[in-house]
Protein backbone atom coordinates (compact mmCIF):
# COMPACT_ATOMS: atom_id res chain seq x y z
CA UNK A 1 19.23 -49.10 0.83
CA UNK A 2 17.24 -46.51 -1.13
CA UNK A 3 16.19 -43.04 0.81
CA UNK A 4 12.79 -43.41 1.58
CA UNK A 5 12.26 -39.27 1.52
CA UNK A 6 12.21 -38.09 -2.84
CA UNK A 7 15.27 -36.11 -3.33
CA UNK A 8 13.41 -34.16 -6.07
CA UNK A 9 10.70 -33.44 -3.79
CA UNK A 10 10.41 -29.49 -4.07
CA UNK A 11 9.24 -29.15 -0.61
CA UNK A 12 11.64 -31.67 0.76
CA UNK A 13 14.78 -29.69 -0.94
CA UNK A 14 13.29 -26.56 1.00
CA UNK A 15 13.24 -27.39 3.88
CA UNK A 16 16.93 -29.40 3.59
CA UNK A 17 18.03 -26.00 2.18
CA UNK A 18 16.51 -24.27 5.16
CA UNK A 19 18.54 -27.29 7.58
CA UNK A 20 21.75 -26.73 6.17
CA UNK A 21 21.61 -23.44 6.51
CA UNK A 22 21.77 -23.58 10.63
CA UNK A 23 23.60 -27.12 10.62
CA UNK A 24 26.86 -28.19 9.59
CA UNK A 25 25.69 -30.59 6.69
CA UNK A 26 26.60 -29.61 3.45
CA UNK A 27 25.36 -32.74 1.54
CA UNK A 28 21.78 -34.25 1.12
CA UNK A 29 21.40 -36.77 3.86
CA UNK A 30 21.53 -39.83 3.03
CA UNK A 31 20.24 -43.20 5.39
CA UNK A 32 21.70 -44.25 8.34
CA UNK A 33 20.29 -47.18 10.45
CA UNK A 34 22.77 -46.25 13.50
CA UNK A 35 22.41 -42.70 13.60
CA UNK A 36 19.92 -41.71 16.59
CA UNK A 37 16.18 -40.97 15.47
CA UNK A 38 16.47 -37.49 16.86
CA UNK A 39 19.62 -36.57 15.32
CA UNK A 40 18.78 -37.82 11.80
CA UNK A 41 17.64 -35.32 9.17
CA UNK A 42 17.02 -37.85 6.68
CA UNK A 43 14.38 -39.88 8.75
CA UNK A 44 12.81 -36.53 10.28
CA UNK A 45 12.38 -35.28 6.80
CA UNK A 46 10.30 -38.51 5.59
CA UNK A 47 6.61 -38.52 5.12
CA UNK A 48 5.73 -40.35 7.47
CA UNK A 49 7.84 -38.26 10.68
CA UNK A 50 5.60 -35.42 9.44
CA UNK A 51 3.22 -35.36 12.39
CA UNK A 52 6.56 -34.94 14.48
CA UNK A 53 7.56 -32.14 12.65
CA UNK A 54 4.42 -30.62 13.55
CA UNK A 55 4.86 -31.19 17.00
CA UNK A 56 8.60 -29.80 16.83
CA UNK A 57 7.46 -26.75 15.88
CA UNK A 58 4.40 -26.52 17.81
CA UNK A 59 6.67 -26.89 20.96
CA UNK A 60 10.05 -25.00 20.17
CA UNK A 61 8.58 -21.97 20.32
CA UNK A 62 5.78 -22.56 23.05
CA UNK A 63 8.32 -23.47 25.99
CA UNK A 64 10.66 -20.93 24.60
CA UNK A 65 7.68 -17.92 24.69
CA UNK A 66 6.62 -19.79 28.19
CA UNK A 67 10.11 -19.30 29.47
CA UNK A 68 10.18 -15.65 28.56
CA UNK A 69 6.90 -15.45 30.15
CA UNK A 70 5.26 -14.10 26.92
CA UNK A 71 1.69 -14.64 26.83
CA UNK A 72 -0.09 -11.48 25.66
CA UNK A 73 1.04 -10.24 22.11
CA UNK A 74 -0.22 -7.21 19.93
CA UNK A 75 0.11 -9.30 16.21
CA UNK A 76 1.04 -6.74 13.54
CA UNK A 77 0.45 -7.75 9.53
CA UNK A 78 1.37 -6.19 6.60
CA UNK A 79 3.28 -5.86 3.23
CA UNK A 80 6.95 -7.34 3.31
CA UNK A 81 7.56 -4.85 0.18
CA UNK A 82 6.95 -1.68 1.79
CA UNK A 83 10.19 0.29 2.84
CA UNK A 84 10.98 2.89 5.40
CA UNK A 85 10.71 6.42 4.66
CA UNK A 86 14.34 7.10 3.98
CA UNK A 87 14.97 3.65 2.11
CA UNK A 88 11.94 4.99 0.00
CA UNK A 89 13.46 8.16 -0.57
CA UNK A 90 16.90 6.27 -1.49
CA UNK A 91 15.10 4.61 -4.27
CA UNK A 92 13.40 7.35 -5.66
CA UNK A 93 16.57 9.25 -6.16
CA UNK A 94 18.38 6.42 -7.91
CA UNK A 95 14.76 5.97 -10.37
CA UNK A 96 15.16 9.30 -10.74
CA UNK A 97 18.90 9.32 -11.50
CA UNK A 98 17.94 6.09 -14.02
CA UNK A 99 15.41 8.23 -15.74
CA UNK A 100 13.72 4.46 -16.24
CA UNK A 101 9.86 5.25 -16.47
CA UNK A 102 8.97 1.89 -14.95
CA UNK A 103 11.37 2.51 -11.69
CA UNK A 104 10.00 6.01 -10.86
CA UNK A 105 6.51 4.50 -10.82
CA UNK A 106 7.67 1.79 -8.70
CA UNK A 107 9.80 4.57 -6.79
CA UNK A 108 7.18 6.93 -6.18
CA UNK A 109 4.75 3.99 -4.90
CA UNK A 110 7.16 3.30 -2.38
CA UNK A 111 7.47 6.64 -1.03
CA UNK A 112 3.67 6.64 -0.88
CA UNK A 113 3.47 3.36 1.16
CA UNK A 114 6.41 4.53 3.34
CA UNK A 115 3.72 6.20 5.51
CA UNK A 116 2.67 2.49 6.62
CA UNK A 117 5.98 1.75 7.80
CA UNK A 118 6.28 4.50 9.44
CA UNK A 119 2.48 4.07 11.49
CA UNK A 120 3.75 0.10 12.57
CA UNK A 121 6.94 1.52 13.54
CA UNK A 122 5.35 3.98 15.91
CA UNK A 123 2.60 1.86 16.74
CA UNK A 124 5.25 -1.20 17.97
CA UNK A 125 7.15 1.49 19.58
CA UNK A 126 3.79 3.55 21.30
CA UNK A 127 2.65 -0.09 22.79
CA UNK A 128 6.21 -1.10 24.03
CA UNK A 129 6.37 1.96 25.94
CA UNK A 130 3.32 1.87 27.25
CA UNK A 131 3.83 -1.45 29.09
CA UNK A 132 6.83 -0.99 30.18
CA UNK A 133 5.87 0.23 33.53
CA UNK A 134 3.17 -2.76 33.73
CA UNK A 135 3.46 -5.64 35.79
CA UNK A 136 5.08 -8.74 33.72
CA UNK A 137 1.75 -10.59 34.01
CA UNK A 138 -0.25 -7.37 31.60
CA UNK A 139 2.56 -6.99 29.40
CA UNK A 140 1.60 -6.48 25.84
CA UNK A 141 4.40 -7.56 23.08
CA UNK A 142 4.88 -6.98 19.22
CA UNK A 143 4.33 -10.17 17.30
CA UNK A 144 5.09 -10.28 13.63
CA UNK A 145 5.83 -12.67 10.97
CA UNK A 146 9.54 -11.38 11.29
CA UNK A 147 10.43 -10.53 8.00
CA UNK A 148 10.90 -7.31 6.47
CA UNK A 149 8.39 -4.49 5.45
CA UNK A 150 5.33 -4.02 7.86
CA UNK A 151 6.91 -6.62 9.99
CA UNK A 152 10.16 -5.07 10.65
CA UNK A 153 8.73 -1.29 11.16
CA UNK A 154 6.75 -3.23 14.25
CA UNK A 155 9.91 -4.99 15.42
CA UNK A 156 11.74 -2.33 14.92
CA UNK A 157 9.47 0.39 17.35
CA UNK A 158 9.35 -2.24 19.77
CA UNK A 159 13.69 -2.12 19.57
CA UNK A 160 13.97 1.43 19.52
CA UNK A 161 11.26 1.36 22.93
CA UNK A 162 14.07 -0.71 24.43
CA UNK A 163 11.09 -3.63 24.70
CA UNK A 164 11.32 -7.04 23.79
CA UNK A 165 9.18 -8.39 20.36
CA UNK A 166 8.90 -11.69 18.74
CA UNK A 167 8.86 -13.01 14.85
CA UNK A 168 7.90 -15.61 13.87
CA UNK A 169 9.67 -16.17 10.44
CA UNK A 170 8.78 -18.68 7.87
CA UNK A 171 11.58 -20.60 4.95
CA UNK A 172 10.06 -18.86 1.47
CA UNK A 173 12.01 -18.83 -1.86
CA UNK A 174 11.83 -14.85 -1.71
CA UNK A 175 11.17 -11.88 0.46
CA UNK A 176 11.10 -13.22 3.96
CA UNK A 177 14.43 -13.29 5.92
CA UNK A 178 14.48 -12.28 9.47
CA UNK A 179 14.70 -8.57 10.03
CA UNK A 180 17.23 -7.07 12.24
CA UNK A 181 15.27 -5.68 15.38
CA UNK A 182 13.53 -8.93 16.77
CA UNK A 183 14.72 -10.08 19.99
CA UNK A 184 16.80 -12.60 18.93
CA UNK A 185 16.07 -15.16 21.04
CA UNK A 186 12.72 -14.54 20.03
CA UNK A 187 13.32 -14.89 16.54
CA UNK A 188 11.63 -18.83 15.40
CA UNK A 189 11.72 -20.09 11.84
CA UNK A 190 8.64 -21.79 10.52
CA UNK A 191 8.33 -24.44 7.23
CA UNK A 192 5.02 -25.16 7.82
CA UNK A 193 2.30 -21.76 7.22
CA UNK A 194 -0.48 -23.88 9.83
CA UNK A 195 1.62 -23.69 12.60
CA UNK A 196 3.18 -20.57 12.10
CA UNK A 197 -0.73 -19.02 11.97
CA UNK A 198 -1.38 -20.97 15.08
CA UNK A 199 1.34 -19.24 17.34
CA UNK A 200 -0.07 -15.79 15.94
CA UNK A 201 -3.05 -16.70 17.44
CA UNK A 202 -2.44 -18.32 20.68
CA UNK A 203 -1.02 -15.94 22.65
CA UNK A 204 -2.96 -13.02 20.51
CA UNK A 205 -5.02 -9.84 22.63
CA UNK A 206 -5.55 -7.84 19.25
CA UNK A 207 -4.45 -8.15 15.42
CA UNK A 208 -3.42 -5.27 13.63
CA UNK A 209 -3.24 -5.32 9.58
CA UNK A 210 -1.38 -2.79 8.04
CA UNK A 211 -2.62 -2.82 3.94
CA UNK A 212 -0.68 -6.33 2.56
CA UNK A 213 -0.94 -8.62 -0.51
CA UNK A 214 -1.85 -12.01 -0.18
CA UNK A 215 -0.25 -13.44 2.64
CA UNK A 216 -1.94 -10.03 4.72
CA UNK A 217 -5.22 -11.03 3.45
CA UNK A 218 -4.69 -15.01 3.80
CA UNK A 219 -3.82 -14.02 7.92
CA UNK A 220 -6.49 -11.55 8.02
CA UNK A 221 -9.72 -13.58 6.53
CA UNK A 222 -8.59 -16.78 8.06
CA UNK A 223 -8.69 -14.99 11.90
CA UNK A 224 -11.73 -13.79 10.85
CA UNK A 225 -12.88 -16.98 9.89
CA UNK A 226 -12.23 -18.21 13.18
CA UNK A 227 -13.32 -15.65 15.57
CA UNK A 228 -16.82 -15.84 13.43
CA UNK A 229 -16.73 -19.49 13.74
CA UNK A 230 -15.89 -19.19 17.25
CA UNK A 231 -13.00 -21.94 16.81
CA UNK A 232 -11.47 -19.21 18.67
CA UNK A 233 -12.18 -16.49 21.50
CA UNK A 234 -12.93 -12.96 19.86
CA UNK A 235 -9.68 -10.35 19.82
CA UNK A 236 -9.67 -6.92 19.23
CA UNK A 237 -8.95 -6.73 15.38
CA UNK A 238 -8.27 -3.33 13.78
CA UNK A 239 -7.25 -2.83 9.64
CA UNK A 240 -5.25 -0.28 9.32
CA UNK A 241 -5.75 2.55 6.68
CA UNK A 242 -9.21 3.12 5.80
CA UNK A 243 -8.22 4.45 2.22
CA UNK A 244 -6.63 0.98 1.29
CA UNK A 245 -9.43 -1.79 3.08
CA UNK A 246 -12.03 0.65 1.68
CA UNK A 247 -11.08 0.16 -2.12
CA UNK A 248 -10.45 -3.45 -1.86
CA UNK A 249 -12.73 -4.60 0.00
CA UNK A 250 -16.56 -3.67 0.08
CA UNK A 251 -17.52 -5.68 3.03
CA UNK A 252 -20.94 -4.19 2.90
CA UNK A 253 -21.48 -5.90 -0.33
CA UNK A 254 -21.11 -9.65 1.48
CA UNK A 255 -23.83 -8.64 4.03
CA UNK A 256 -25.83 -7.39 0.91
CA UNK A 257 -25.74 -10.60 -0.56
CA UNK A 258 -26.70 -12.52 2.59
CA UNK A 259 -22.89 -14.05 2.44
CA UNK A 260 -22.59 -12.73 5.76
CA UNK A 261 -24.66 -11.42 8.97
CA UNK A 262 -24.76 -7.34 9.67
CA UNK A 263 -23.25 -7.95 13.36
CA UNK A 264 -20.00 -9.94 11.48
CA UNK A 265 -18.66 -6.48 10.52
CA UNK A 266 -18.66 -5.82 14.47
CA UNK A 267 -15.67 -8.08 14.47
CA UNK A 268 -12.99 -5.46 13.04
CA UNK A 269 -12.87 -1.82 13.24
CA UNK A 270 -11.06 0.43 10.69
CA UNK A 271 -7.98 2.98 11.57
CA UNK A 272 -6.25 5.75 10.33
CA UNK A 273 -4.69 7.08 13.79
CA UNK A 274 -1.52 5.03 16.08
CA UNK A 275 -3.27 6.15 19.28
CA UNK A 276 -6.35 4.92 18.59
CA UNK A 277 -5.44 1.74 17.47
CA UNK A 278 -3.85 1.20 21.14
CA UNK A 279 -6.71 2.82 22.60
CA UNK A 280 -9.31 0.60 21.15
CA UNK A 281 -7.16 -2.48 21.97
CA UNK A 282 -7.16 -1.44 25.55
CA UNK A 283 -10.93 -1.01 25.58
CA UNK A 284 -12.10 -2.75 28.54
CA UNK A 285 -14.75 -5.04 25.99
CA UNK A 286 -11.53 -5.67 23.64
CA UNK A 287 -8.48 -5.92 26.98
């Protein structure tokens, strides 16, 4: 009998790659009426079983948070490209060392965007500490998308505070593999981007983006979206760097133009400064 599920399928090979790579199977799966429904990759990864994948990764990381008794998280976006400030420095002394025009530009951009890294680091680290002493129930915790960049300064503050911090990582071609400092029990891989955004949300008391590239701005304007929509209940929402939100975005042009209302900019505040992005989050309008 034929496999049902397209072995050519792009998204199908993906997500096999991203099976074998925590399972003992080495070859594509191939159909087996005796082999129990749960504990067969080739009919989970059908079309049709789709909705159950949904639900697998809906719950895996729900009764997993729930049994950690993680309920309040601090969400932190941002670049997965921007380094620390010494990894920044590394690179600028081997573009220098090159003497490659196109490296030193890329070099010196990196030691210029260190200073984000930096800010999420001691930002993850600041709000760690900070509930520490709290009871279990007001406990704040880092949330990121887990991979490197932004994502891994937040994780990492939250290590280096001796806290615990969650990422939730998702299967991509490039860029995103799980960075080092997330609690690794807390560490869930996603394949599908809805579900993912949906556990950033649901256990969300503030967002936090740090200046990103698409997948920043796809999180950002799609929470925004939502809270403005009230599909969901307002958070505390807070882009960081005013120099960076400021050139890309006019968001004073939209109300301008009647695309949206004056109060809708009410929904985010702009930051330069660690403490007062904690300060604002524990605000008792935004806590």
């Amino acid at each position: 009998m034929e496999s049902p599920v397209d072995p050519n399928d792009r998204r199908v090979l993906d997500a096999w790659s991203s099976l074998k790579s925590s399972a003992d199977w080495d070859t594509t799966p191939l159909p087996n009426a005796n082999r129990l429904a749960f504990a067969d990759p080739e009919f989970l990864l059908r079309r049709e079983t789709r909705g159950i994948r949904f639900q697998l990764e809906f719950l895996k990381p729900d009764l997993t948070l729930q049994a950690h008794g993680i309920d309040q998280t601090v969400v932190v976006f941002g670049s997965a490209r921007f380094l620390s400030e010494e990894a920044a420095h590394r690179q600028w002394l081997i573009a220098q060392a090159s003497g490659d025009d196109k490296a030193m530009a890329k070099a010196k951009r990196q030691v210029a965007n260190a200073r984000y890294y930096e800010q999420a680091r001691a930002l993850g680290k600041l709000i760690t500490q900070s509930c520490a002493s709290r009871p279990a129930t007001s406990r704040h915790y880092i949330c990121t998308g887990g991979g490197p960049g932004i994502m891994e300064a937040a994780n990492r503050g939250a290590h280096e505070a001796g806290g615990k911090s969650v990422g939730f990582n998702i299967a991509l071609p490039h860029e995103q593999h799980p960075n080092p400092y997330i609690t690794p029990e807390l560490c869930f891989q996603f394949h599908y981007f809805a579900l993912r955004k949906m556990h950033f949300l649901m256990r969300a008391t503030a967002l936090v983006a740090f200046p990103g590239g698409f997948g920043t701005l796809d999180e950002l304007f799609e929470i925004l979206t939502l809270i403005q929509t009230r599909k969901v209940k307002p958070v505390p929402i807070v882009l960081f760097g005013s120099d960076f939100w400021h050139r890309l975005v006019d968001f004073d042009v939209l109300v301008e133009e009647g695309a949206i209302n004056a109060e809708d900019l009410d929904l985010f505040r702009v930051l330069d400064d660690v403490q007062a992005v904690w300060d604002f989050i524990q605000q008792p309008a935004c806590a």
